[in-house]
PDB file of N, CA and C in Angstrom:
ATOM      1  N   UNK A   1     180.788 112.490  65.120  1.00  0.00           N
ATOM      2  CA  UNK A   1     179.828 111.561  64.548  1.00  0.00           C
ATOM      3  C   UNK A   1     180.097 110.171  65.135  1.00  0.00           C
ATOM      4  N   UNK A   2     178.686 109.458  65.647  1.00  0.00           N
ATOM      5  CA  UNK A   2     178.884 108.437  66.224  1.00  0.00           C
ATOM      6  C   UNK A   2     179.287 107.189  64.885  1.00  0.00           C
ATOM      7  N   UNK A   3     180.353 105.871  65.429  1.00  0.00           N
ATOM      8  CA  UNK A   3     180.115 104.622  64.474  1.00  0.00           C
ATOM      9  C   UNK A   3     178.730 104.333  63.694  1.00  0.00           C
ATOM     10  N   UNK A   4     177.937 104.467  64.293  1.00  0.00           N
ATOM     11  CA  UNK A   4     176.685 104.256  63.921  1.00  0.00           C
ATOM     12  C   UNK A   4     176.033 104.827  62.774  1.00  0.00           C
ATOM     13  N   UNK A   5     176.292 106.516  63.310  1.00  0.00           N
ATOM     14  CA  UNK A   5     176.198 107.374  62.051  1.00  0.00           C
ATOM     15  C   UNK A   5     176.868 107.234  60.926  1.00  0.00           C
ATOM     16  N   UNK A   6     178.409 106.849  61.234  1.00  0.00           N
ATOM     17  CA  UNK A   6     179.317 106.325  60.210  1.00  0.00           C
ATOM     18  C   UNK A   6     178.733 105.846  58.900  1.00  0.00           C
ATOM     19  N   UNK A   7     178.387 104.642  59.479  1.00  0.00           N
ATOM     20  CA  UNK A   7     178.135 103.117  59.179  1.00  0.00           C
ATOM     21  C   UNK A   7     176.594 103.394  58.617  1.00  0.00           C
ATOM     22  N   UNK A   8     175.551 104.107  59.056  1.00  0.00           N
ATOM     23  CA  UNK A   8     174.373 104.314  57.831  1.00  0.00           C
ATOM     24  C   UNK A   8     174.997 105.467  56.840  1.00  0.00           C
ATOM     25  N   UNK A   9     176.077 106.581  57.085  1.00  0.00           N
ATOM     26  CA  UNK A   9     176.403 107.762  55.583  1.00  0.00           C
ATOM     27  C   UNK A   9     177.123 106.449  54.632  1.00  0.00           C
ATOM     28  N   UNK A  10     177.876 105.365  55.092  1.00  0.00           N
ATOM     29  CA  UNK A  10     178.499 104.623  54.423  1.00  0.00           C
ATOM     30  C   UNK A  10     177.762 103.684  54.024  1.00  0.00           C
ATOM     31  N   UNK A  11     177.132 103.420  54.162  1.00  0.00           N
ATOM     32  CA  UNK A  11     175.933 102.416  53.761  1.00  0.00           C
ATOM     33  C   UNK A  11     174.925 103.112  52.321  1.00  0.00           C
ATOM     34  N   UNK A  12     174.887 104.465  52.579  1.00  0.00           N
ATOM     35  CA  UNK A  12     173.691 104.867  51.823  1.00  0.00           C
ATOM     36  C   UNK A  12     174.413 105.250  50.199  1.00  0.00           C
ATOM     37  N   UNK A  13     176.028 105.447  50.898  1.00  0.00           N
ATOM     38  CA  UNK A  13     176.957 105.686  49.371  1.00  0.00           C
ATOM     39  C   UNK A  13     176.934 104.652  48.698  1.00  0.00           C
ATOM     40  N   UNK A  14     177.099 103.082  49.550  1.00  0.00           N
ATOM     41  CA  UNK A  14     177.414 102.048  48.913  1.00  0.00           C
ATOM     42  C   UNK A  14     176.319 101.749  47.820  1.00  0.00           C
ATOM     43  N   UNK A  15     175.718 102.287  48.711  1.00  0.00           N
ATOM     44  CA  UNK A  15     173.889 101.799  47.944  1.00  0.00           C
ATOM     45  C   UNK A  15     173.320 102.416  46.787  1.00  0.00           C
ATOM     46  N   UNK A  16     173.954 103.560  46.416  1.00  0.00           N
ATOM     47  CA  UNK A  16     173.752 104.198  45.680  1.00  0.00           C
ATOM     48  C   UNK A  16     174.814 103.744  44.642  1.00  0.00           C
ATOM     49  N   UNK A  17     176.097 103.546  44.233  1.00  0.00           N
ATOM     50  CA  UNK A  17     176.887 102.938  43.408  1.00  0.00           C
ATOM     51  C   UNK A  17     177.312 103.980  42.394  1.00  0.00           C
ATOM     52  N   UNK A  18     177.195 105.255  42.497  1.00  0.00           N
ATOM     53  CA  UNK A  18     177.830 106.145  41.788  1.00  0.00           C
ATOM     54  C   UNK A  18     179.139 106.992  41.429  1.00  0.00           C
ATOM     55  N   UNK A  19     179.315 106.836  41.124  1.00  0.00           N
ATOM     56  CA  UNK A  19     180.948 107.089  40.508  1.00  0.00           C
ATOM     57  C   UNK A  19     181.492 108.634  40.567  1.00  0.00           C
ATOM     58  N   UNK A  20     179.906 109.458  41.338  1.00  0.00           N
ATOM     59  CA  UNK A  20     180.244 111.113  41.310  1.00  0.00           C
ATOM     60  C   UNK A  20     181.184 111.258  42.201  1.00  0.00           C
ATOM     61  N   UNK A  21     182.723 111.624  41.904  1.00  0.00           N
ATOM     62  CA  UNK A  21     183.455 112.042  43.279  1.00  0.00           C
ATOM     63  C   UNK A  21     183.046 112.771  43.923  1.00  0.00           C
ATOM     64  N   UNK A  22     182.386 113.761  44.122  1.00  0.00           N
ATOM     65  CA  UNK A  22     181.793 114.669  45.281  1.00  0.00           C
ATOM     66  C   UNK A  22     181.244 113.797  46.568  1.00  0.00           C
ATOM     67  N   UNK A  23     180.743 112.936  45.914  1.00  0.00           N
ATOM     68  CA  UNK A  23     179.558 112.315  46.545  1.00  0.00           C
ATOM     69  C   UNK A  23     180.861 111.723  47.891  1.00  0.00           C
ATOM     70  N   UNK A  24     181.615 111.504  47.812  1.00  0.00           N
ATOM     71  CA  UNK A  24     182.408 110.348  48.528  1.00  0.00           C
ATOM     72  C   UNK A  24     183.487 111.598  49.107  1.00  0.00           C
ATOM     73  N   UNK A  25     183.595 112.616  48.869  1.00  0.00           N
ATOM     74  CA  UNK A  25     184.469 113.743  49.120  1.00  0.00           C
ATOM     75  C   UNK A  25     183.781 114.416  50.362  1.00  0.00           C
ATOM     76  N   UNK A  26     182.345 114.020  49.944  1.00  0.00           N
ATOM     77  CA  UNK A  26     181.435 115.216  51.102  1.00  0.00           C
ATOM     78  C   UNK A  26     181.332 114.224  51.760  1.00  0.00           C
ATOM     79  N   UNK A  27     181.581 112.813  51.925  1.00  0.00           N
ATOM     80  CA  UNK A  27     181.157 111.985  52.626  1.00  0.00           C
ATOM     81  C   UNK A  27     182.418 111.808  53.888  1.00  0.00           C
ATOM     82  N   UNK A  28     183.660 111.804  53.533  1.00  0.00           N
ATOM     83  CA  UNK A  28     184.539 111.917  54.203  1.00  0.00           C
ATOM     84  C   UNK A  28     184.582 113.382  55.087  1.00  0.00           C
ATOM     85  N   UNK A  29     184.136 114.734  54.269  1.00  0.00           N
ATOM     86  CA  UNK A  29     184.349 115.917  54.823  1.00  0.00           C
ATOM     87  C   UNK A  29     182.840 115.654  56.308  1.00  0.00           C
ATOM     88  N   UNK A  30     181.756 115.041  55.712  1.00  0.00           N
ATOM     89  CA  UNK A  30     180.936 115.110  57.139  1.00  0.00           C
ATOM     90  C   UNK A  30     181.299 114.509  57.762  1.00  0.00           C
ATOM     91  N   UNK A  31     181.940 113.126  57.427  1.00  0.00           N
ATOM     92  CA  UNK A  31     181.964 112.752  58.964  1.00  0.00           C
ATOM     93  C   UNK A  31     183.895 112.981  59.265  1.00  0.00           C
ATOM     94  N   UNK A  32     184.060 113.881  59.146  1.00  0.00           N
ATOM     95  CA  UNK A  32     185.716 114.370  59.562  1.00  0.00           C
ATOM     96  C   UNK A  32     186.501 113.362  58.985  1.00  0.00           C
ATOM     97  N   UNK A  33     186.666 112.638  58.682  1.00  0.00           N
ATOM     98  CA  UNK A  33     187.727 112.158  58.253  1.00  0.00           C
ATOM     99  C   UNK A  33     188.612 112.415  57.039  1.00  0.00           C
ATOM    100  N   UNK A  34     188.429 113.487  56.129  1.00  0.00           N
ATOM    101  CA  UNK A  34     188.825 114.205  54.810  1.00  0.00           C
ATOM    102  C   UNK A  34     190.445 114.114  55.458  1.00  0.00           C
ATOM    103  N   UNK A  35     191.426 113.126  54.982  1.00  0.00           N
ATOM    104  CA  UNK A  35     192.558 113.436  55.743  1.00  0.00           C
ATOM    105  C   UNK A  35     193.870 114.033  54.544  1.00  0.00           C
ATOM    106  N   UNK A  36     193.947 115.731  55.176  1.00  0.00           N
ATOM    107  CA  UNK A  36     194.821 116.565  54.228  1.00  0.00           C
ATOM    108  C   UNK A  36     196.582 116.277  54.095  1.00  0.00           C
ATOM    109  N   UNK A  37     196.447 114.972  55.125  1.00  0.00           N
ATOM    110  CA  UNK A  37     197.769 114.424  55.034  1.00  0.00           C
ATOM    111  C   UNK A  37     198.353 112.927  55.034  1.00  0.00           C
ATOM    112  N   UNK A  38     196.562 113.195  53.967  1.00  0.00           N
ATOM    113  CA  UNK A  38     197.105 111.687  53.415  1.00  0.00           C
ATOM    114  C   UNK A  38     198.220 110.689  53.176  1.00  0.00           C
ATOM    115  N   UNK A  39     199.027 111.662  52.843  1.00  0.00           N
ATOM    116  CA  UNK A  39     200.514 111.150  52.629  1.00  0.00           C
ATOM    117  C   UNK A  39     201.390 110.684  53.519  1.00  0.00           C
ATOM    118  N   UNK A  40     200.871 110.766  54.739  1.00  0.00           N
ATOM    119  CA  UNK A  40     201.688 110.195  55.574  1.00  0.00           C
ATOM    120  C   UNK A  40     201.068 109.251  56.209  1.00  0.00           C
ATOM    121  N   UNK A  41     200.072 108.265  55.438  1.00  0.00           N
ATOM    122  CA  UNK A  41     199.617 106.917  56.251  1.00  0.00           C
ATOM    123  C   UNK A  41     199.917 106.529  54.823  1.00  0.00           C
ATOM    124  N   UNK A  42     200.983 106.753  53.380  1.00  0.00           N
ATOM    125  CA  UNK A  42     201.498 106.037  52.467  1.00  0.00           C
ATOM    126  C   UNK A  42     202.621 105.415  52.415  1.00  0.00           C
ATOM    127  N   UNK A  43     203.073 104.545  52.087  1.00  0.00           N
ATOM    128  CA  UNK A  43     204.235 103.563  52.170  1.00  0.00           C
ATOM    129  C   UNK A  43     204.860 103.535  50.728  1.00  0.00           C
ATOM    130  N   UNK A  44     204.550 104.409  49.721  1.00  0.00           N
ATOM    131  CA  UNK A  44     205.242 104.458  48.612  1.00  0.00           C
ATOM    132  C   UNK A  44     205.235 105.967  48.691  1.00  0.00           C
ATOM    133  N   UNK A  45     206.757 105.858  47.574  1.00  0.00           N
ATOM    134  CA  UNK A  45     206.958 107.485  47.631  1.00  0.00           C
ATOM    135  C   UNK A  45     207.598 107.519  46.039  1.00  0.00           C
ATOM    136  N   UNK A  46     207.515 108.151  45.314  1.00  0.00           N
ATOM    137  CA  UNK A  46     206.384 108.773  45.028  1.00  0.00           C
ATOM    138  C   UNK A  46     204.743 107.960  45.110  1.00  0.00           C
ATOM    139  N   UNK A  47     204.092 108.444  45.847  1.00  0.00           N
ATOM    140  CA  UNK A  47     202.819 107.550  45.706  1.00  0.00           C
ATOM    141  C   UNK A  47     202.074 106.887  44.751  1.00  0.00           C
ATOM    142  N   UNK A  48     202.024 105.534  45.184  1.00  0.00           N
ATOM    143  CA  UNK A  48     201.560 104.615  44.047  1.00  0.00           C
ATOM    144  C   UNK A  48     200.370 104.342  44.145  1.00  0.00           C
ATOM    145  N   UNK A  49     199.362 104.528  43.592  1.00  0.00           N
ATOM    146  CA  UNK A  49     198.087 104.315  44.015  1.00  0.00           C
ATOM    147  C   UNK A  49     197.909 102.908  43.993  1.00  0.00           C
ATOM    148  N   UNK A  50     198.039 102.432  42.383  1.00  0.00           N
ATOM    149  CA  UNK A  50     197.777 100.896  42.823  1.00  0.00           C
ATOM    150  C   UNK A  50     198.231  99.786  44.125  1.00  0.00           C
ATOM    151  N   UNK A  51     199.535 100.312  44.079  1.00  0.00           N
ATOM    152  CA  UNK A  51     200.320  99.145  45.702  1.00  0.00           C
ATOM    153  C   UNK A  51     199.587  99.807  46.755  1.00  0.00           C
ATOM    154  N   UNK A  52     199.426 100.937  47.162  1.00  0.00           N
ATOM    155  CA  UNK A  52     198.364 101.635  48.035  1.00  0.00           C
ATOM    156  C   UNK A  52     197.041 100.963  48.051  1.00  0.00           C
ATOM    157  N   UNK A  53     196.720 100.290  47.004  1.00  0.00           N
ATOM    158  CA  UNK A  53     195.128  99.920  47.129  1.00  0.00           C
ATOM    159  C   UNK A  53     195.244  98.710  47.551  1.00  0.00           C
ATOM    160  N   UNK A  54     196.474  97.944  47.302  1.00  0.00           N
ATOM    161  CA  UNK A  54     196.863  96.441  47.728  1.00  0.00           C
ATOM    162  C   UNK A  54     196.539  96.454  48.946  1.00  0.00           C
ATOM    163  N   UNK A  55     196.579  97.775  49.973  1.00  0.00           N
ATOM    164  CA  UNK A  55     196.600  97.482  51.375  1.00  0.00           C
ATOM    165  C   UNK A  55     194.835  97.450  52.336  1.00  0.00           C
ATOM    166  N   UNK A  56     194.311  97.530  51.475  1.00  0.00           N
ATOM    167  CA  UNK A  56     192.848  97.451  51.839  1.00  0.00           C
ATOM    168  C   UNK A  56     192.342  96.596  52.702  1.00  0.00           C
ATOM    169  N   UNK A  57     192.545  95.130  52.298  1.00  0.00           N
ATOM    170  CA  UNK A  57     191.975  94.280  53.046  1.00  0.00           C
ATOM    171  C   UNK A  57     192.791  94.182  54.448  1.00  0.00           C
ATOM    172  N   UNK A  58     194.145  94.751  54.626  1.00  0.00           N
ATOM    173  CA  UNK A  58     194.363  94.602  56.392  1.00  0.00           C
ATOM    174  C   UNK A  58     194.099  96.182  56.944  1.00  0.00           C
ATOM    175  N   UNK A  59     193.687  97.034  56.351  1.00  0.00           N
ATOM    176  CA  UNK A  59     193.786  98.428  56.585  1.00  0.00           C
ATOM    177  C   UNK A  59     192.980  98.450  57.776  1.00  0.00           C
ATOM    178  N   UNK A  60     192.997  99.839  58.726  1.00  0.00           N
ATOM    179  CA  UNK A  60     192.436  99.797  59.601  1.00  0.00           C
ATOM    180  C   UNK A  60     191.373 101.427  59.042  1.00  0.00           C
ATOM    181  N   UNK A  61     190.644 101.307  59.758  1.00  0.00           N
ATOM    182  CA  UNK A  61     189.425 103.049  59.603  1.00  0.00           C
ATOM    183  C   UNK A  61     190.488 103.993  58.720  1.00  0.00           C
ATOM    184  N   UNK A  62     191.379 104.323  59.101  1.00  0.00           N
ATOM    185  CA  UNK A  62     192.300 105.558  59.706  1.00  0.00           C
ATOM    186  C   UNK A  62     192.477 105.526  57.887  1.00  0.00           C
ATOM    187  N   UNK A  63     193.329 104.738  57.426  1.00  0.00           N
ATOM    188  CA  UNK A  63     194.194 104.171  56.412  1.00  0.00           C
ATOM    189  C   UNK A  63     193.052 104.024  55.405  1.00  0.00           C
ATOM    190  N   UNK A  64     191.878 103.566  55.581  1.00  0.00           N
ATOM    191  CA  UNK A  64     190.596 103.467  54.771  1.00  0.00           C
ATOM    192  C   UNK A  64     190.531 105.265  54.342  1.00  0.00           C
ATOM    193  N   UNK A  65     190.499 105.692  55.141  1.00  0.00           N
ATOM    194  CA  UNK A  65     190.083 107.521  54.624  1.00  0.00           C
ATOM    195  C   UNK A  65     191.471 108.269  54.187  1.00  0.00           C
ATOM    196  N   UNK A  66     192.407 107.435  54.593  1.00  0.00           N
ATOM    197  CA  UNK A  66     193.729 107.752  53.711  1.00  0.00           C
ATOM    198  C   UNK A  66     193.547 107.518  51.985  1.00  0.00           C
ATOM    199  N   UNK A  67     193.197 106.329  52.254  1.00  0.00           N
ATOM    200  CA  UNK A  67     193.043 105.800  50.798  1.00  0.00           C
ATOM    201  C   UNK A  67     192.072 106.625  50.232  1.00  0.00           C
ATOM    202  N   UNK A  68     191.245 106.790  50.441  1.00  0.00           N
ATOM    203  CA  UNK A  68     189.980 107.200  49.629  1.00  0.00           C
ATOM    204  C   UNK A  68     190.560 108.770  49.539  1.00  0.00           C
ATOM    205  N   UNK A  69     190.827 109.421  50.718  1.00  0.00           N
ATOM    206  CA  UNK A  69     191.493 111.003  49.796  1.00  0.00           C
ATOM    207  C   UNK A  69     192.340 110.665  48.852  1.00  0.00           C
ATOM    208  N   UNK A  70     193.456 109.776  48.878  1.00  0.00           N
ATOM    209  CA  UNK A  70     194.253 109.696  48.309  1.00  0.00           C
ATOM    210  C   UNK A  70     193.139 109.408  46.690  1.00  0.00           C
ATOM    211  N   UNK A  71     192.929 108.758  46.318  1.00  0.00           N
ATOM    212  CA  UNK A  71     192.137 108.637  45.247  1.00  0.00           C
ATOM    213  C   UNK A  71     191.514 109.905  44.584  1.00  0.00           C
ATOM    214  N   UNK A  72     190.655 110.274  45.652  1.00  0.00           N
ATOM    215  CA  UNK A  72     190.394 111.753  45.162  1.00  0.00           C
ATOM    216  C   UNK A  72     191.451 112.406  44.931  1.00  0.00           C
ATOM    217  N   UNK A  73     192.071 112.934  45.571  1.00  0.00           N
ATOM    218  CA  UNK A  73     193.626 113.939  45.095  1.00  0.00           C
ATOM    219  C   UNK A  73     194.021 113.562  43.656  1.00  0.00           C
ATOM    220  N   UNK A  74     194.054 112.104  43.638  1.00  0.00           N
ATOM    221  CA  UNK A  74     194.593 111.443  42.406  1.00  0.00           C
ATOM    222  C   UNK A  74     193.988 111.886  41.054  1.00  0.00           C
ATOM    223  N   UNK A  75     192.473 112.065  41.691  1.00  0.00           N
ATOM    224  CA  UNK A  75     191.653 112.854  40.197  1.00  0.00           C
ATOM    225  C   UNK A  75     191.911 114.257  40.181  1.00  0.00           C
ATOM    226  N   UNK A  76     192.188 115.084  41.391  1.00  0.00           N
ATOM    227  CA  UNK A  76     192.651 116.311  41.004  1.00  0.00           C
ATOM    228  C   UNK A  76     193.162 116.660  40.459  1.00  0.00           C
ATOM    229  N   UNK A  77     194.731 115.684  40.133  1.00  0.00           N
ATOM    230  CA  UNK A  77     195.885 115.753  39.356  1.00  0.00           C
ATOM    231  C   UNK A  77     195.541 114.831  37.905  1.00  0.00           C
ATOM    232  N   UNK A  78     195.170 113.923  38.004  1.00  0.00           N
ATOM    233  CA  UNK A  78     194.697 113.458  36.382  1.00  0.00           C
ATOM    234  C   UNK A  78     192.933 113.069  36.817  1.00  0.00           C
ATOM    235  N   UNK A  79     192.439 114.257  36.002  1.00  0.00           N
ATOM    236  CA  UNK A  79     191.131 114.348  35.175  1.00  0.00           C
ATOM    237  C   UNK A  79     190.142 112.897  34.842  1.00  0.00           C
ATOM    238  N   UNK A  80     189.713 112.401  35.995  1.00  0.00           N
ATOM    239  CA  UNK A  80     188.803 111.664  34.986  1.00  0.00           C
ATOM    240  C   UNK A  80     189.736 109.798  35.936  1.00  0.00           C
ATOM    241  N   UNK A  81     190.359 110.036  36.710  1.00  0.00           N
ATOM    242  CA  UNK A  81     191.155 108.623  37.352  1.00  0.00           C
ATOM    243  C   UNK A  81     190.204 108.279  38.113  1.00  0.00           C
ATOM    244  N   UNK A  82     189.066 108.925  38.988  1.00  0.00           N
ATOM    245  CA  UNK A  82     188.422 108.447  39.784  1.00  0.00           C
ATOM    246  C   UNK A  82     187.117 108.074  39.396  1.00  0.00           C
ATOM    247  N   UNK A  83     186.850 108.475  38.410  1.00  0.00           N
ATOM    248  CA  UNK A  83     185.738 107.187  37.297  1.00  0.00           C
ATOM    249  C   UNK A  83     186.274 105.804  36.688  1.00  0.00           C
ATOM    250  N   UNK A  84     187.479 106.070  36.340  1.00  0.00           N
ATOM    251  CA  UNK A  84     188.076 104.897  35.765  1.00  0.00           C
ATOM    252  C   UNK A  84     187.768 103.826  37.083  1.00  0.00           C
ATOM    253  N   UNK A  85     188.799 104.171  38.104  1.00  0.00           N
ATOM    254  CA  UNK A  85     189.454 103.423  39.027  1.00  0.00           C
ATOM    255  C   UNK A  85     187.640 102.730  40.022  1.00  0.00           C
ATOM    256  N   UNK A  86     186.884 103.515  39.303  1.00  0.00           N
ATOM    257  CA  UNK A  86     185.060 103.106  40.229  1.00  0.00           C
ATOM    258  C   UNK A  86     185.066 102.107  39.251  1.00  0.00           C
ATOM    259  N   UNK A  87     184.953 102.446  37.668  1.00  0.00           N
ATOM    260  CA  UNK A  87     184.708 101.613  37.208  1.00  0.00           C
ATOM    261  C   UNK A  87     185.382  99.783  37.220  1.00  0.00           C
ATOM    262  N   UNK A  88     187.011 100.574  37.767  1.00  0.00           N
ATOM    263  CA  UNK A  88     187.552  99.365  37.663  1.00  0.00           C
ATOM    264  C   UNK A  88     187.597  98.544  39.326  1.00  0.00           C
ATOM    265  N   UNK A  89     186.162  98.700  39.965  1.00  0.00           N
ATOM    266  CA  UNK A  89     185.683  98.077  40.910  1.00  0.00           C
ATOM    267  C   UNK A  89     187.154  98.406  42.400  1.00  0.00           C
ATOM    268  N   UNK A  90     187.834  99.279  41.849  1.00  0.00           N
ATOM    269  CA  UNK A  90     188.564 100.377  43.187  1.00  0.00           C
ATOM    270  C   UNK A  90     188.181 100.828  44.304  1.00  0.00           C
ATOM    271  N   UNK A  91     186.738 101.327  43.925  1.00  0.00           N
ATOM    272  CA  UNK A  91     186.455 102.569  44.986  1.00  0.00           C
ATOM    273  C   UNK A  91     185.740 101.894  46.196  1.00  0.00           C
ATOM    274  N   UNK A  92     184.748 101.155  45.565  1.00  0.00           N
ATOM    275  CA  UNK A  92     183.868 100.532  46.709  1.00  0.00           C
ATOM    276  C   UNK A  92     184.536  99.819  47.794  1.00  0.00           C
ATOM    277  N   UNK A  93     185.481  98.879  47.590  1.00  0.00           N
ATOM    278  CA  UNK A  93     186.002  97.977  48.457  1.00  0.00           C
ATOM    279  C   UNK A  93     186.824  98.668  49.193  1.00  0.00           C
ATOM    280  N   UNK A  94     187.554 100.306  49.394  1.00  0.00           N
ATOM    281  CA  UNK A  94     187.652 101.308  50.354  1.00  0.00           C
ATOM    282  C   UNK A  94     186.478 101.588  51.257  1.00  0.00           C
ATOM    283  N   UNK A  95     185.206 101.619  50.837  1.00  0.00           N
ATOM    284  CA  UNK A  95     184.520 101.889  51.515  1.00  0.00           C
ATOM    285  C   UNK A  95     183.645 100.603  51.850  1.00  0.00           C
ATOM    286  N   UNK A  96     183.732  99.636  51.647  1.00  0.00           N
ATOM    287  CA  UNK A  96     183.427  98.153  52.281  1.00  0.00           C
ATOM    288  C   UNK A  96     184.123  98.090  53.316  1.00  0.00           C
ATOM    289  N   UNK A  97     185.283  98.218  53.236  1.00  0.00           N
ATOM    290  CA  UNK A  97     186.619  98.178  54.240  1.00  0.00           C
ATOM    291  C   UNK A  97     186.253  98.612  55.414  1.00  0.00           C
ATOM    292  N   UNK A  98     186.165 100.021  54.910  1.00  0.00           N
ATOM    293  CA  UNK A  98     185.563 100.784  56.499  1.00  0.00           C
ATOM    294  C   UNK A  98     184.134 100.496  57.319  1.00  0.00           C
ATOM    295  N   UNK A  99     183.540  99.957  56.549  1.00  0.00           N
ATOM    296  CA  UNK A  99     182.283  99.730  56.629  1.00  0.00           C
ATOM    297  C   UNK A  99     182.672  98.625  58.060  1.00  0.00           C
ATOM    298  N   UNK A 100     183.240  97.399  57.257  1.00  0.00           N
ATOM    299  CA  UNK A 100     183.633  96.223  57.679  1.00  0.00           C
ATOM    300  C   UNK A 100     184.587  96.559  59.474  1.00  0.00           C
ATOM    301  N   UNK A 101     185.111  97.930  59.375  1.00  0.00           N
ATOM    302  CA  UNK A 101     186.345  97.732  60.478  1.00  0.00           C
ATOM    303  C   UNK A 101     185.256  98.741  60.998  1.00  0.00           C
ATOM    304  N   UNK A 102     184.245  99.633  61.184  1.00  0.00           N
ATOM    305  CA  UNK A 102     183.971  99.898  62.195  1.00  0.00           C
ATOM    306  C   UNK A 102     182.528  99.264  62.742  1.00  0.00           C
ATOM    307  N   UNK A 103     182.288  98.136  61.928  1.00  0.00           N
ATOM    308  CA  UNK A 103     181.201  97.482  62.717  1.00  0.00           C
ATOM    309  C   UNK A 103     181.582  96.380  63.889  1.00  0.00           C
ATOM    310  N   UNK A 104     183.104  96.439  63.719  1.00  0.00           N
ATOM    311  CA  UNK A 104     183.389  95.276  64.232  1.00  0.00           C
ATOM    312  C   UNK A 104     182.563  96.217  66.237  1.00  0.00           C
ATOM    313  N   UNK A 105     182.313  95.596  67.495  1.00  0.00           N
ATOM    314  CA  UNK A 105     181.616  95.862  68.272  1.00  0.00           C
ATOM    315  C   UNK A 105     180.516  97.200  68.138  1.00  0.00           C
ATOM    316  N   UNK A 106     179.558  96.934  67.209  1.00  0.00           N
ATOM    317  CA  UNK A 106     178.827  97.838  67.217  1.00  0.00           C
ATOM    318  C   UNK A 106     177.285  97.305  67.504  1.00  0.00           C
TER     319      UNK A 106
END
């Protein structure tokens, strides 16, 4: 998938503002980036989600789809974290992020 393509599937999530994890699960699985080893673009161990989210604003693409599985996984294991963490204005600014780092020459 080209940047381009990226950058309108990421655009059309933003735009929509919904809190369904699927929605952002299938969004990573189309355009490949679903990364099953998340855990190794983390810098806390046991993984901390919150200090993990601290790293957003210097993150690069890669680390953006780290984060965002990581989040999802996070609701796998507790029920109901990845509504909270939308609500608590979390989720989007992962995907602003990426938005932001792959427009840069586009």
């Amino acid at each position: 998938m080209t940047k381009s393509e990226k950058l309108r599937e990421i655009q059309e999530i933003l735009e929509l503002k919904n809190p369904q994890e699927n929605l952002y699960a299938d969004l990573l699985k189309t355009m490949g980036d679903l990364k099953t080893n998340y855990g190794d673009y983390m810098i806390t161990e046991p993984i901390d989600c919150n200090e993990e989210l601290k790293r957003i604003s210097g993150a690069d693409y890669e680390l953006c789809t780290a984060l965002l599985t990581m989040l999802l996984r996070e609701d796998h294991f507790s029920n109901g974290s990845f509504d909270r963490r939308f609500a608590d204005g979390q989720v989007l600014p992962v995907l602003m992020r990426m938005k932001d780092v792959l427009s840069v020459g586009v």
